[in-house]
PDB file of N, CA and C in Angstrom:
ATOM      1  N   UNK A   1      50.279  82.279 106.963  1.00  0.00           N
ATOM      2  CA  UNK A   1      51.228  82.057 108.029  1.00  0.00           C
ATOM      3  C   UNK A   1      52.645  82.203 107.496  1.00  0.00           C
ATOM      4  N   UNK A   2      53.464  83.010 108.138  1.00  0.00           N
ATOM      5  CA  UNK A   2      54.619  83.105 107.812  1.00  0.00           C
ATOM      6  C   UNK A   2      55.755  81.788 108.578  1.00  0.00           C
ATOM      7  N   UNK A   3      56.338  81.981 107.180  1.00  0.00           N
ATOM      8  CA  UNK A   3      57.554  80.875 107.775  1.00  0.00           C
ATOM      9  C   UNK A   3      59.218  81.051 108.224  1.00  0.00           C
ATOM     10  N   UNK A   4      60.168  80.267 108.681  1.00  0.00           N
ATOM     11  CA  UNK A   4      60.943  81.079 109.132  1.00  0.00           C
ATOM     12  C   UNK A   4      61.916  80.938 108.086  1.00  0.00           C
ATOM     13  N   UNK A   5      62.822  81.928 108.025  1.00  0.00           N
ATOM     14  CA  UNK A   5      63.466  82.179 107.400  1.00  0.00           C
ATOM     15  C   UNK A   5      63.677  83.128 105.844  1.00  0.00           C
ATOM     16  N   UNK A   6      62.203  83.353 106.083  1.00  0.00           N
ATOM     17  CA  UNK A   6      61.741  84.360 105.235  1.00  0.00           C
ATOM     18  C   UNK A   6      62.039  85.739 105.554  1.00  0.00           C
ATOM     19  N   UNK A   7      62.090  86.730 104.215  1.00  0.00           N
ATOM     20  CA  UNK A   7      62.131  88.560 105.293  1.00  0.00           C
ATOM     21  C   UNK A   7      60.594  89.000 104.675  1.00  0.00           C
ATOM     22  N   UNK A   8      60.058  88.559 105.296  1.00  0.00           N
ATOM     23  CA  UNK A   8      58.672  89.050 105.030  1.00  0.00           C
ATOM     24  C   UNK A   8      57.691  89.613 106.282  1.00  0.00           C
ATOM     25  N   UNK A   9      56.921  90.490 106.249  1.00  0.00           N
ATOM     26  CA  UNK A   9      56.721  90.409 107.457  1.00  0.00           C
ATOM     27  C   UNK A   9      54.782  91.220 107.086  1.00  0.00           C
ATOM     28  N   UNK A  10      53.949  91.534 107.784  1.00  0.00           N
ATOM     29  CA  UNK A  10      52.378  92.111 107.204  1.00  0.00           C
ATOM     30  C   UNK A  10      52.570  92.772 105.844  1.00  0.00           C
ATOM     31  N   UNK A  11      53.071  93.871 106.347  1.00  0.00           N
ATOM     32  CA  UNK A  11      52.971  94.920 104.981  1.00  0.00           C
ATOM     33  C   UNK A  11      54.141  94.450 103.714  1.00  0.00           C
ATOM     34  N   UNK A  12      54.668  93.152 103.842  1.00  0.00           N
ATOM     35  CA  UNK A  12      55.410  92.532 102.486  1.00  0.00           C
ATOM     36  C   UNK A  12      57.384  93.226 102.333  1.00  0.00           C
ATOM     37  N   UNK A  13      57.252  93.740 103.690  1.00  0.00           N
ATOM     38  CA  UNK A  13      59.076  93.582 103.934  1.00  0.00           C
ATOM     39  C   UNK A  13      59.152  93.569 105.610  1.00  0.00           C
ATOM     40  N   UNK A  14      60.347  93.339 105.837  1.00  0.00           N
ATOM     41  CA  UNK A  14      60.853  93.281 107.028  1.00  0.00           C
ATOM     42  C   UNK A  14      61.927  91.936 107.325  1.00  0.00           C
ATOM     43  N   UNK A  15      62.456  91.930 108.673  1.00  0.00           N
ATOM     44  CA  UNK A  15      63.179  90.911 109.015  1.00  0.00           C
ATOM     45  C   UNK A  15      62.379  90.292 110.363  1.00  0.00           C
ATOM     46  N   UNK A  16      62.495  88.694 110.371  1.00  0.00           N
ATOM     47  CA  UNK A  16      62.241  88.268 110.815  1.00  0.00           C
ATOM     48  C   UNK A  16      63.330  87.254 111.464  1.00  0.00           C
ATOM     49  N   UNK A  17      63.533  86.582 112.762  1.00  0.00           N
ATOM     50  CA  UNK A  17      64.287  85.394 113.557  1.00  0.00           C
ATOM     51  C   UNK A  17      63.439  84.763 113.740  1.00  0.00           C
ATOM     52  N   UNK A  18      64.031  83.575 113.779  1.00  0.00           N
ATOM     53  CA  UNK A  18      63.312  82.080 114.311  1.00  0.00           C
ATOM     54  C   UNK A  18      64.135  82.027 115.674  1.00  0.00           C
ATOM     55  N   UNK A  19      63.605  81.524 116.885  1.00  0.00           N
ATOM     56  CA  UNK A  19      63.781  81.046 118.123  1.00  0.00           C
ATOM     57  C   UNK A  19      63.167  80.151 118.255  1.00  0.00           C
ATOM     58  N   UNK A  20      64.247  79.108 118.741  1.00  0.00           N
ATOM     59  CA  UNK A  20      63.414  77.113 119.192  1.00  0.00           C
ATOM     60  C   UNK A  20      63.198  77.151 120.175  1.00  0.00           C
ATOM     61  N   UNK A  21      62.123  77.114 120.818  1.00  0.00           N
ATOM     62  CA  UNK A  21      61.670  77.211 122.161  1.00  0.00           C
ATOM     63  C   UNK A  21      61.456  76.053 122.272  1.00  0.00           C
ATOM     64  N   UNK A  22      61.776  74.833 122.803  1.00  0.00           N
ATOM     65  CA  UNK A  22      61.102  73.295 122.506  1.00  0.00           C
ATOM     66  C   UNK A  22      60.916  73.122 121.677  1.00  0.00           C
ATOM     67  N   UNK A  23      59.355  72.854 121.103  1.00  0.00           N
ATOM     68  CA  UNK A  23      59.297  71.781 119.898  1.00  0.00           C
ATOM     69  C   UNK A  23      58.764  73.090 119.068  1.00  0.00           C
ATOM     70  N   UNK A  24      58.759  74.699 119.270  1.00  0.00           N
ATOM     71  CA  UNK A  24      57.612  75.303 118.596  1.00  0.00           C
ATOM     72  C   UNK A  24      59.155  76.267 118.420  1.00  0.00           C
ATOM     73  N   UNK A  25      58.425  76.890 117.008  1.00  0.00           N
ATOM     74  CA  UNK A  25      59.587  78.071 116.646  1.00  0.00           C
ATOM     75  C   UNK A  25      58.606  79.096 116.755  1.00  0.00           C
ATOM     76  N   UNK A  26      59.453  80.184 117.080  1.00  0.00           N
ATOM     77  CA  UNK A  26      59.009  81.388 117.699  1.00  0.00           C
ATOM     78  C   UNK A  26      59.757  82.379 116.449  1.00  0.00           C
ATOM     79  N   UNK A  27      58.866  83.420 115.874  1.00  0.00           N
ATOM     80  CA  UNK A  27      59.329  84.086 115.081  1.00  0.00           C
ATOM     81  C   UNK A  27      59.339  85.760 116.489  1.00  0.00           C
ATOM     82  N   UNK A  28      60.372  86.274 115.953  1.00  0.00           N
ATOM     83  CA  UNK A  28      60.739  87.898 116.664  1.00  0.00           C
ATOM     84  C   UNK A  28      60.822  88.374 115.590  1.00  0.00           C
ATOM     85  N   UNK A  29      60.271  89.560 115.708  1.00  0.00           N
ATOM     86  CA  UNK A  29      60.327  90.990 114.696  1.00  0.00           C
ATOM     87  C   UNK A  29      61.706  91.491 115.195  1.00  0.00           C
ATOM     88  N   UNK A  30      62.622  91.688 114.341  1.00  0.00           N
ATOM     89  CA  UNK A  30      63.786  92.865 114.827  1.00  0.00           C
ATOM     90  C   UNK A  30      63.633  93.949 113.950  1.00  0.00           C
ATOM     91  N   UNK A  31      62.482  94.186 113.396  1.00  0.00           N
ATOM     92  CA  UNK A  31      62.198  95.367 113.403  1.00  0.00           C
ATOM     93  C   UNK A  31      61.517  96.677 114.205  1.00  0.00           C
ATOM     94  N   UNK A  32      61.363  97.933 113.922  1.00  0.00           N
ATOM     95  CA  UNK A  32      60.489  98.637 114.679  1.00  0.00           C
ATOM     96  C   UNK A  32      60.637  98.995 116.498  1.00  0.00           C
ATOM     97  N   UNK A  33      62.187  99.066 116.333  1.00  0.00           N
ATOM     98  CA  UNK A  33      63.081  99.052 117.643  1.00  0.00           C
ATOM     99  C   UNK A  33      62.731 100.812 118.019  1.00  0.00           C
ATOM    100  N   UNK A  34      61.886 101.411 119.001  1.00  0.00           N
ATOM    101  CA  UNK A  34      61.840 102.873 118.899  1.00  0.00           C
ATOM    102  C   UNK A  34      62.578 102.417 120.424  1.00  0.00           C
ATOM    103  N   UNK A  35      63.946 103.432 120.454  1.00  0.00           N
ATOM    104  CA  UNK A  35      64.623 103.817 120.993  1.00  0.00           C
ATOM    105  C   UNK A  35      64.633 104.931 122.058  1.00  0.00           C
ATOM    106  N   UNK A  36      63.319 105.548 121.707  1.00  0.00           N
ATOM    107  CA  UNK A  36      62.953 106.577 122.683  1.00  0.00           C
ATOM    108  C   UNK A  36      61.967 106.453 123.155  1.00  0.00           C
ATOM    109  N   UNK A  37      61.349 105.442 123.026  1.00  0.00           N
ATOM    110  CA  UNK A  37      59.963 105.206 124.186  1.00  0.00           C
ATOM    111  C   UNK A  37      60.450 104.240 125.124  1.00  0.00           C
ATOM    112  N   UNK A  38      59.920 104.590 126.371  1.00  0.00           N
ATOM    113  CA  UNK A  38      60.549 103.404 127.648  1.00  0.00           C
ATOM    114  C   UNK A  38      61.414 104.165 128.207  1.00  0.00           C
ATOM    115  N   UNK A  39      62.228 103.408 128.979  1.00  0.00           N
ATOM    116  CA  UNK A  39      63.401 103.754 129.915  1.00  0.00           C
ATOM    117  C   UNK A  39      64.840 104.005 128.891  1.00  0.00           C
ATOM    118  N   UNK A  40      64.912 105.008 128.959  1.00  0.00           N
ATOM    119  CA  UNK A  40      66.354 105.791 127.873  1.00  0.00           C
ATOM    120  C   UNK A  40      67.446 105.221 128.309  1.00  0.00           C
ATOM    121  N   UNK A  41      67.390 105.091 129.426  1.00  0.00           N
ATOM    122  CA  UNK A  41      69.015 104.454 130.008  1.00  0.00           C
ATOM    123  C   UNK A  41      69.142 103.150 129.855  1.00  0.00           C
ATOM    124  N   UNK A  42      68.055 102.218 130.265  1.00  0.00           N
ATOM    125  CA  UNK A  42      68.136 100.752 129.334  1.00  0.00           C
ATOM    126  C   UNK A  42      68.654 100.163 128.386  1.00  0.00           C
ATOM    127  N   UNK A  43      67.788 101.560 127.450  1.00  0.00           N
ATOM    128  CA  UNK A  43      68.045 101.180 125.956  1.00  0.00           C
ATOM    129  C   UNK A  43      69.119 102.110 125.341  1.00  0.00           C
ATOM    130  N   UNK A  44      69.628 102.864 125.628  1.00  0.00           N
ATOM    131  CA  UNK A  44      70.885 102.780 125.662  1.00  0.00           C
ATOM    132  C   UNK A  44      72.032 101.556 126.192  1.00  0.00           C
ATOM    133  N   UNK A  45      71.861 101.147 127.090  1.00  0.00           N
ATOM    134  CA  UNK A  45      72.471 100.109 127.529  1.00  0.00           C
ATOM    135  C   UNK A  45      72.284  99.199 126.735  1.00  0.00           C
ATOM    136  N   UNK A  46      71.194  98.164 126.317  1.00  0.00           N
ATOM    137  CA  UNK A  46      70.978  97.482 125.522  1.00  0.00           C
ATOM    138  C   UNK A  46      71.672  98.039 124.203  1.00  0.00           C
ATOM    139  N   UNK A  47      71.840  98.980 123.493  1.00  0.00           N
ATOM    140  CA  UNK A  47      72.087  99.503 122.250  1.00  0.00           C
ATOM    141  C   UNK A  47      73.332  99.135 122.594  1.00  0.00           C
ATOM    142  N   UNK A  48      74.423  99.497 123.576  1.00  0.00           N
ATOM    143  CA  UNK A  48      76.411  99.125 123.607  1.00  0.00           C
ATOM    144  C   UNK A  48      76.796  98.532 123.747  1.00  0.00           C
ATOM    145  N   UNK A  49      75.497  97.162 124.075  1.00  0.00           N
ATOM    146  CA  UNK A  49      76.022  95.850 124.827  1.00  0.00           C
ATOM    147  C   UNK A  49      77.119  95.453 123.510  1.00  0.00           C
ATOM    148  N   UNK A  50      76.638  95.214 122.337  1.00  0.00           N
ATOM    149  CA  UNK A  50      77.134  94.699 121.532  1.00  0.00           C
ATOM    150  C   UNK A  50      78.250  95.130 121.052  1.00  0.00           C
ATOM    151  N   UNK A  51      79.098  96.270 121.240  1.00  0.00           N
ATOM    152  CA  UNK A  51      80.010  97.067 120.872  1.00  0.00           C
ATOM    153  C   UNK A  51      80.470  96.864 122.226  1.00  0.00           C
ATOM    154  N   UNK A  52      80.004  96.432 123.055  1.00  0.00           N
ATOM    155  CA  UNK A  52      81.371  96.331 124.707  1.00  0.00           C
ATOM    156  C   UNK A  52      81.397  94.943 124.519  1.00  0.00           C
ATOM    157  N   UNK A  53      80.818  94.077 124.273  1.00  0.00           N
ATOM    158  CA  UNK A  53      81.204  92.701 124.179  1.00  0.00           C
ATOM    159  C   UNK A  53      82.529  92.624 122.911  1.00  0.00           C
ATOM    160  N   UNK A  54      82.341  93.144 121.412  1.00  0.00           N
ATOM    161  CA  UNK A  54      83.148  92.977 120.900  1.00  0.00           C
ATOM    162  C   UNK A  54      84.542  93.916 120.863  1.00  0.00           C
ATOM    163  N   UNK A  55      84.387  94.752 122.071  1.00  0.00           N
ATOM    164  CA  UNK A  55      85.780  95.390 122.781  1.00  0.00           C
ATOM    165  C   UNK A  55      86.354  94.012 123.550  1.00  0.00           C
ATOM    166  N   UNK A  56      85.667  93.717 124.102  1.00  0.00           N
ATOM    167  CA  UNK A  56      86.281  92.517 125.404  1.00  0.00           C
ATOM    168  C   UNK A  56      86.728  91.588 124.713  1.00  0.00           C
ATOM    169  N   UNK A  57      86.059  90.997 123.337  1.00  0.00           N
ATOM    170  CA  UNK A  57      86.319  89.659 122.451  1.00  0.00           C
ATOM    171  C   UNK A  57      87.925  90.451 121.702  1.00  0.00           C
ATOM    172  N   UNK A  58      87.470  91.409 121.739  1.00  0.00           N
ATOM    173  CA  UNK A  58      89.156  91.859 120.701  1.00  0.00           C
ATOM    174  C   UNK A  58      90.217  91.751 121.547  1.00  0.00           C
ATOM    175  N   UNK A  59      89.946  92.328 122.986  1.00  0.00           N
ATOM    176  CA  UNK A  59      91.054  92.388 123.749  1.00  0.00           C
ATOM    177  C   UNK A  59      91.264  91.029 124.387  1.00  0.00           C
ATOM    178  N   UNK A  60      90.699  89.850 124.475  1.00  0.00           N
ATOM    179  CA  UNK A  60      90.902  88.633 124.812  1.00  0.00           C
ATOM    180  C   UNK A  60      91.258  88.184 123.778  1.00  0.00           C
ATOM    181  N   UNK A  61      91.076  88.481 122.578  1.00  0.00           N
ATOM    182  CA  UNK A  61      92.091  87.913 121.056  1.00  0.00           C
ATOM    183  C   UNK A  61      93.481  88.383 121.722  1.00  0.00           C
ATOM    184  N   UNK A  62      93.671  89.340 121.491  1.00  0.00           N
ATOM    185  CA  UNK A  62      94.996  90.117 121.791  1.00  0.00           C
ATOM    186  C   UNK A  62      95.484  88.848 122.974  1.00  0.00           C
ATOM    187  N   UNK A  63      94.950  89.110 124.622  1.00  0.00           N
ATOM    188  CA  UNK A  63      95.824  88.304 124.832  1.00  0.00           C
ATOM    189  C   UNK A  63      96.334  87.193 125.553  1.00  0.00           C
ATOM    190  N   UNK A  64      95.262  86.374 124.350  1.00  0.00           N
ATOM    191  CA  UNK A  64      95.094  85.182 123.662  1.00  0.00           C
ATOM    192  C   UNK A  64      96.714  85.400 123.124  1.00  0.00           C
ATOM    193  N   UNK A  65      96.956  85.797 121.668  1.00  0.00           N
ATOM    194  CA  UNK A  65      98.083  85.660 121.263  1.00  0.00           C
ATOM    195  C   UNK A  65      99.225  85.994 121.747  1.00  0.00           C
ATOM    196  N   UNK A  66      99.055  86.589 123.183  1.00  0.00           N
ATOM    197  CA  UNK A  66     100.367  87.047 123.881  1.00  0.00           C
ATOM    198  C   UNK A  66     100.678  85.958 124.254  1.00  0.00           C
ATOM    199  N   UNK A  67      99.803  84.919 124.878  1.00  0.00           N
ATOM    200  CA  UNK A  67     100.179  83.974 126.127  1.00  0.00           C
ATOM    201  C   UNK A  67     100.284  82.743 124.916  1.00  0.00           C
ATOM    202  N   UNK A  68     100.067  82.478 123.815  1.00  0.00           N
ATOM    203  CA  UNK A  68     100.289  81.579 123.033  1.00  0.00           C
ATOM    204  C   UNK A  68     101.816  81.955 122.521  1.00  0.00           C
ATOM    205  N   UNK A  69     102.292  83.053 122.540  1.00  0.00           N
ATOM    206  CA  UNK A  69     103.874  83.962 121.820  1.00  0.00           C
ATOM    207  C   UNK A  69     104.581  83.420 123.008  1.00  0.00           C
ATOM    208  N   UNK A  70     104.304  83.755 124.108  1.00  0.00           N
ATOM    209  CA  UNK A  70     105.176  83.357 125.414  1.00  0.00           C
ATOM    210  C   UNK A  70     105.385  82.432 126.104  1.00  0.00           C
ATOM    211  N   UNK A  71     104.564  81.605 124.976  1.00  0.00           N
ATOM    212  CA  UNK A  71     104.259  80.134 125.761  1.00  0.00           C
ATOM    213  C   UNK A  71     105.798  79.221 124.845  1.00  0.00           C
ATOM    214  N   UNK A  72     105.379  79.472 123.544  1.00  0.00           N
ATOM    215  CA  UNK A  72     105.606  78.477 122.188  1.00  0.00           C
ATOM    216  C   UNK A  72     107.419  79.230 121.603  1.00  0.00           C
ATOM    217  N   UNK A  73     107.331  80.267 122.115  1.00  0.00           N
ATOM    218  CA  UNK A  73     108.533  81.341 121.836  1.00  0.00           C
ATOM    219  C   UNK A  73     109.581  81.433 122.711  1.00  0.00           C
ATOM    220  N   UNK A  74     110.540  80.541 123.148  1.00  0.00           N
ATOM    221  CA  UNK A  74     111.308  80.937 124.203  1.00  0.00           C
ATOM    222  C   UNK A  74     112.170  81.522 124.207  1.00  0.00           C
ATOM    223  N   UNK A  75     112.733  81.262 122.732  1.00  0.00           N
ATOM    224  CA  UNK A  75     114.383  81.868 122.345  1.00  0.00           C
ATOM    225  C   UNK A  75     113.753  83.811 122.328  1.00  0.00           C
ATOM    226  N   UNK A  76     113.125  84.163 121.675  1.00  0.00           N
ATOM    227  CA  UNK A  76     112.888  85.310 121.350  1.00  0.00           C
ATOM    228  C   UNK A  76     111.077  86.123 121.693  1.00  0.00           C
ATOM    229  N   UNK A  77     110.858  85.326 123.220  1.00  0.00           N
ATOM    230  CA  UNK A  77     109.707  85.688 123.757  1.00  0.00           C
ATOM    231  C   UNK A  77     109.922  87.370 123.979  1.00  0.00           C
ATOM    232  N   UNK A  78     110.333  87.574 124.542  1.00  0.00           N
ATOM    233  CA  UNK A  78     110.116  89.540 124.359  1.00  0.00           C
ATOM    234  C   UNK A  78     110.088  89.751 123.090  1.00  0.00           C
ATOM    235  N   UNK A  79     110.795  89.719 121.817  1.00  0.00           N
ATOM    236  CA  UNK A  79     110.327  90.754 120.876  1.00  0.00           C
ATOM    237  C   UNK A  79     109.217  90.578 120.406  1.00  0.00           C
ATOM    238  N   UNK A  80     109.105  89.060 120.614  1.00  0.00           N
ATOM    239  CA  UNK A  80     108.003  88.674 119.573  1.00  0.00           C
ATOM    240  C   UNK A  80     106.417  89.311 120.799  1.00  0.00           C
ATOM    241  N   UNK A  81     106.689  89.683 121.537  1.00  0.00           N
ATOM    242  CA  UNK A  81     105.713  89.995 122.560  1.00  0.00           C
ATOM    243  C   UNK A  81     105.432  91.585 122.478  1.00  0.00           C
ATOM    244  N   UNK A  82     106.600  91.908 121.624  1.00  0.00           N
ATOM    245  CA  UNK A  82     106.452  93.598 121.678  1.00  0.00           C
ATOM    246  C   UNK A  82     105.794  93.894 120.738  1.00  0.00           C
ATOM    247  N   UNK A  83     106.087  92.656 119.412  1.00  0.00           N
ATOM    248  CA  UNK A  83     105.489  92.892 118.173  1.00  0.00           C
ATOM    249  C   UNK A  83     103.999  92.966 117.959  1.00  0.00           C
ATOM    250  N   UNK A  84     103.617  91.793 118.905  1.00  0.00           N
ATOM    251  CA  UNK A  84     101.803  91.779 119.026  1.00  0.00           C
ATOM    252  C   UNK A  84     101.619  92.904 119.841  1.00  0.00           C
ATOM    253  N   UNK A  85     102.264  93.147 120.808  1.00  0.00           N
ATOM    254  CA  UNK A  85     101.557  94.556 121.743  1.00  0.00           C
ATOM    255  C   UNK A  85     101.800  95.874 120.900  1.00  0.00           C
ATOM    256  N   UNK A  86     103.028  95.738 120.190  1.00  0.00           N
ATOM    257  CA  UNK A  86     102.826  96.859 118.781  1.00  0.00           C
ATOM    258  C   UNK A  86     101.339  96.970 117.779  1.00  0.00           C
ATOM    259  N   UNK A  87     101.278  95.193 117.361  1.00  0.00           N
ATOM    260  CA  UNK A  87     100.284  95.575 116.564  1.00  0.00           C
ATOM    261  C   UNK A  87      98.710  95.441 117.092  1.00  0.00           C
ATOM    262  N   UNK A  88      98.610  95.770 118.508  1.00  0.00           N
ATOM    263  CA  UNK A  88      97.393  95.972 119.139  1.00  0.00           C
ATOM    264  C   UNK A  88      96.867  97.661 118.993  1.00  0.00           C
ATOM    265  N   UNK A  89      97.579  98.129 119.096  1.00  0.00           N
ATOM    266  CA  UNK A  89      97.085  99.606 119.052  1.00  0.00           C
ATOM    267  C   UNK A  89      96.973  99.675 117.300  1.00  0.00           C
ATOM    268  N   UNK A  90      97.301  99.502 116.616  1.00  0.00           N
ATOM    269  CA  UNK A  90      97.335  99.394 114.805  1.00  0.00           C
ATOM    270  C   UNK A  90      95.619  98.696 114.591  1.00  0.00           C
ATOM    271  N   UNK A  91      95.430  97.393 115.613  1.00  0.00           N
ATOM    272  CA  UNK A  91      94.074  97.048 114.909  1.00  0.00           C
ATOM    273  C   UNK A  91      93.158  97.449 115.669  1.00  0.00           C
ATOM    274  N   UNK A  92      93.386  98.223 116.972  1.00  0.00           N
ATOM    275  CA  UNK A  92      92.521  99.185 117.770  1.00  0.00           C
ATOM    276  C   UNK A  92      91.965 100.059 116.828  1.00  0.00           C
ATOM    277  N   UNK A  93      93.087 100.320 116.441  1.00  0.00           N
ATOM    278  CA  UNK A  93      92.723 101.927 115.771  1.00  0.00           C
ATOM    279  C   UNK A  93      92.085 101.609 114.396  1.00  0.00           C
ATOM    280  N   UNK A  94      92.668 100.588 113.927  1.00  0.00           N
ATOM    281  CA  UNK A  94      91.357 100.243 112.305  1.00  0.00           C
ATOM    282  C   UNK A  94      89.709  99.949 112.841  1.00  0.00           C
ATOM    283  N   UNK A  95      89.694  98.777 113.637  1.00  0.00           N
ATOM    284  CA  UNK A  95      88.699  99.022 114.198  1.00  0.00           C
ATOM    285  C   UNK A  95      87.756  99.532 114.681  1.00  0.00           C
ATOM    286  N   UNK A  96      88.602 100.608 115.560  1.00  0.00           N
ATOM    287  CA  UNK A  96      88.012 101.868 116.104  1.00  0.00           C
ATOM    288  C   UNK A  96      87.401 102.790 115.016  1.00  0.00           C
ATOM    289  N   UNK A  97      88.278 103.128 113.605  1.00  0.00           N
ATOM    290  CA  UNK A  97      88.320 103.588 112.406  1.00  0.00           C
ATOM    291  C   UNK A  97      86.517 103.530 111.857  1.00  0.00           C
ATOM    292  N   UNK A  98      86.679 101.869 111.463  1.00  0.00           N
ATOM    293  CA  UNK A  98      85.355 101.309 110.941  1.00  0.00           C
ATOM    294  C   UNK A  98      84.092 101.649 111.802  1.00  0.00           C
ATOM    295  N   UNK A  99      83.989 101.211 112.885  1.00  0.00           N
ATOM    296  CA  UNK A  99      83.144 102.032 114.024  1.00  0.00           C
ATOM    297  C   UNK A  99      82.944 103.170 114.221  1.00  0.00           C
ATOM    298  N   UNK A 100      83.600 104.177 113.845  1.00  0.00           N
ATOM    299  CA  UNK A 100      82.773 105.521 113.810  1.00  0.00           C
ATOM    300  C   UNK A 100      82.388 105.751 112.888  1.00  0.00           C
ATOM    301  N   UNK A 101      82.709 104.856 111.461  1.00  0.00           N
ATOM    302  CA  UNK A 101      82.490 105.279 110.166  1.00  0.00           C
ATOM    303  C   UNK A 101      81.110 104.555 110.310  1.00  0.00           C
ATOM    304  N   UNK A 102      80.990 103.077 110.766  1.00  0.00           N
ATOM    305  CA  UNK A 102      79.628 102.732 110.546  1.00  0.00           C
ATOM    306  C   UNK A 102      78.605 103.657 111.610  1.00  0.00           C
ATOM    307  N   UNK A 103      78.748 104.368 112.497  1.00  0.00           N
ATOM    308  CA  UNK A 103      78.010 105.170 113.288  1.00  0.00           C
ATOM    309  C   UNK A 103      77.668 106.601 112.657  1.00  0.00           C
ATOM    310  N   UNK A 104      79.034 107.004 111.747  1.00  0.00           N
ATOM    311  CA  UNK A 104      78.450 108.253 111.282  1.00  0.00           C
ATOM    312  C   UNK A 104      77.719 107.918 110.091  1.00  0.00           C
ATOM    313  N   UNK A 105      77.205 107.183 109.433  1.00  0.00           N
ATOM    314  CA  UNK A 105      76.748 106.468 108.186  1.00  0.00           C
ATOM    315  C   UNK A 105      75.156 106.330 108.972  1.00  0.00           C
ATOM    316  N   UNK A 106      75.132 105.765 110.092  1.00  0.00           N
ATOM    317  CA  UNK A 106      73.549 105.713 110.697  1.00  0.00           C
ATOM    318  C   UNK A 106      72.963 106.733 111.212  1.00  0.00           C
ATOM    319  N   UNK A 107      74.182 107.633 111.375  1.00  0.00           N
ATOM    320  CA  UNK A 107      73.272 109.195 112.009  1.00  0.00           C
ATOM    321  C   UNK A 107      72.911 109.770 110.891  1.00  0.00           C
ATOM    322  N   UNK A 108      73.417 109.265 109.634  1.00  0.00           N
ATOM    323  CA  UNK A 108      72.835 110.228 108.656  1.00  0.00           C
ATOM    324  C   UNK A 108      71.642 109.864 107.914  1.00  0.00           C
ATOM    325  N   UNK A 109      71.286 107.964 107.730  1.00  0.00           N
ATOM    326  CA  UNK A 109      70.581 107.305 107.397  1.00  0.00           C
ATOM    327  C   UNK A 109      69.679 108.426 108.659  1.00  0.00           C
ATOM    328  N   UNK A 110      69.811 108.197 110.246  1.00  0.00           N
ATOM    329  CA  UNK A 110      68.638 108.937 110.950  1.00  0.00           C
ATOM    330  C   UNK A 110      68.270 109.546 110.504  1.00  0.00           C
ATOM    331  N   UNK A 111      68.740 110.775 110.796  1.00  0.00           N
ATOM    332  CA  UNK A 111      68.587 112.049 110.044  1.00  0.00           C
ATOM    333  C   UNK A 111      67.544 111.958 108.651  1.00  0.00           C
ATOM    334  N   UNK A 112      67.868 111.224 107.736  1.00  0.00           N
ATOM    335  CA  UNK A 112      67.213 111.397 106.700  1.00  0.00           C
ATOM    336  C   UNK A 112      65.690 110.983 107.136  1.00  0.00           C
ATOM    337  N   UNK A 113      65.447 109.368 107.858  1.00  0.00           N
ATOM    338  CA  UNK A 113      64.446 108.916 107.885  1.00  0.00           C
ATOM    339  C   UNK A 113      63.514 109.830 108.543  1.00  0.00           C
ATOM    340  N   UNK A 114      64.343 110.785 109.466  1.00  0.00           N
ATOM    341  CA  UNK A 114      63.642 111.428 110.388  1.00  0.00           C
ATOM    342  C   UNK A 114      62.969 112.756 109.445  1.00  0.00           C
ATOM    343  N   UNK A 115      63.686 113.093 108.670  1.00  0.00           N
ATOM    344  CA  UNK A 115      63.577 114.191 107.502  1.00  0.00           C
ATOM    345  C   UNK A 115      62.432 113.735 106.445  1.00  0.00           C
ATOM    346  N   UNK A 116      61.807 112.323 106.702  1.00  0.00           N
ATOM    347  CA  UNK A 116      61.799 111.853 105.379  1.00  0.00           C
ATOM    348  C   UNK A 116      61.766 111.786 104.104  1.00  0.00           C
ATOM    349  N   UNK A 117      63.614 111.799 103.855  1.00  0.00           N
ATOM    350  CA  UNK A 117      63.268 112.183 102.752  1.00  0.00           C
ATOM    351  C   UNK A 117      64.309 110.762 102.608  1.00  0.00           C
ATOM    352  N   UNK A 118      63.298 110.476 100.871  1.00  0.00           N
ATOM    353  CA  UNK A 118      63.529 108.995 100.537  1.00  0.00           C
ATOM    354  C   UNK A 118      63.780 109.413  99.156  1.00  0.00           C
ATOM    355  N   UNK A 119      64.276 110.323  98.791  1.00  0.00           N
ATOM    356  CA  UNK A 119      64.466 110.774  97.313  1.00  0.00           C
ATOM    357  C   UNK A 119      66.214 110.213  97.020  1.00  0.00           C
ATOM    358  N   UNK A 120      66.549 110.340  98.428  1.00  0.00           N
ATOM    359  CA  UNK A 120      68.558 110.636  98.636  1.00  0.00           C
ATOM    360  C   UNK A 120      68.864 109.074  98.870  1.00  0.00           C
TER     361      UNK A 120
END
């Protein structure tokens, strides 16, 4: 019997979650996600949720710190308001940066697995 918090899974790798359902823990495989069986548009959907939620969490950071600048800032509320709306497009764009880099990094991991080749 496997326990939680282990990455073990039949064949001696994998990842495993614990979920408390009441009094019983529930282990989920997050492995072995095939993306192309089922409804494509779903799972696509399911696949961006997580990348549109942390668009919405960035842009409610952002302004989060506007309305805390305009709140606490009276003498010099505009510049200091231009300065965060300056440096919103700066951590858009790093952000944005890292995100295609971690996406083009998994099309190639695809690619390979799909190739399999496990030599590279």
């Amino acid at each position: 019997m496997r326990q939680c918090g282990k990455s073990a899974s039949k064949s001696g790798s994998g990842i495993f979650t614990c979920l408390k359902k009441g009094r019983k823990l529930i282990m989920k495989s997050l492995e072995n996600k095939d993306l192309l069986s089922g409804n494509l548009v779903l799972n696509i959907i399911k696949f961006t949720l997580p990348i549109i939620f942390s668009s919405i969490l960035q842009l409610l950071f952002n302004a989060a710190d506007l309305v805390v600048v305009g709140k606490f800032d009276l003498e010099n509320g505009s510049a200091a308001q231009a300065a965060i709306g300056s440096t919103t497009a700066l951590i858009g764009l790093i952000v944005n940066f890292f995100l295609g880099l971690s996406i083009g990094v998994n099309v190639i991991v695809a690619q390979m697995i799909g190739a399999k080749d496990t030599k590279t």
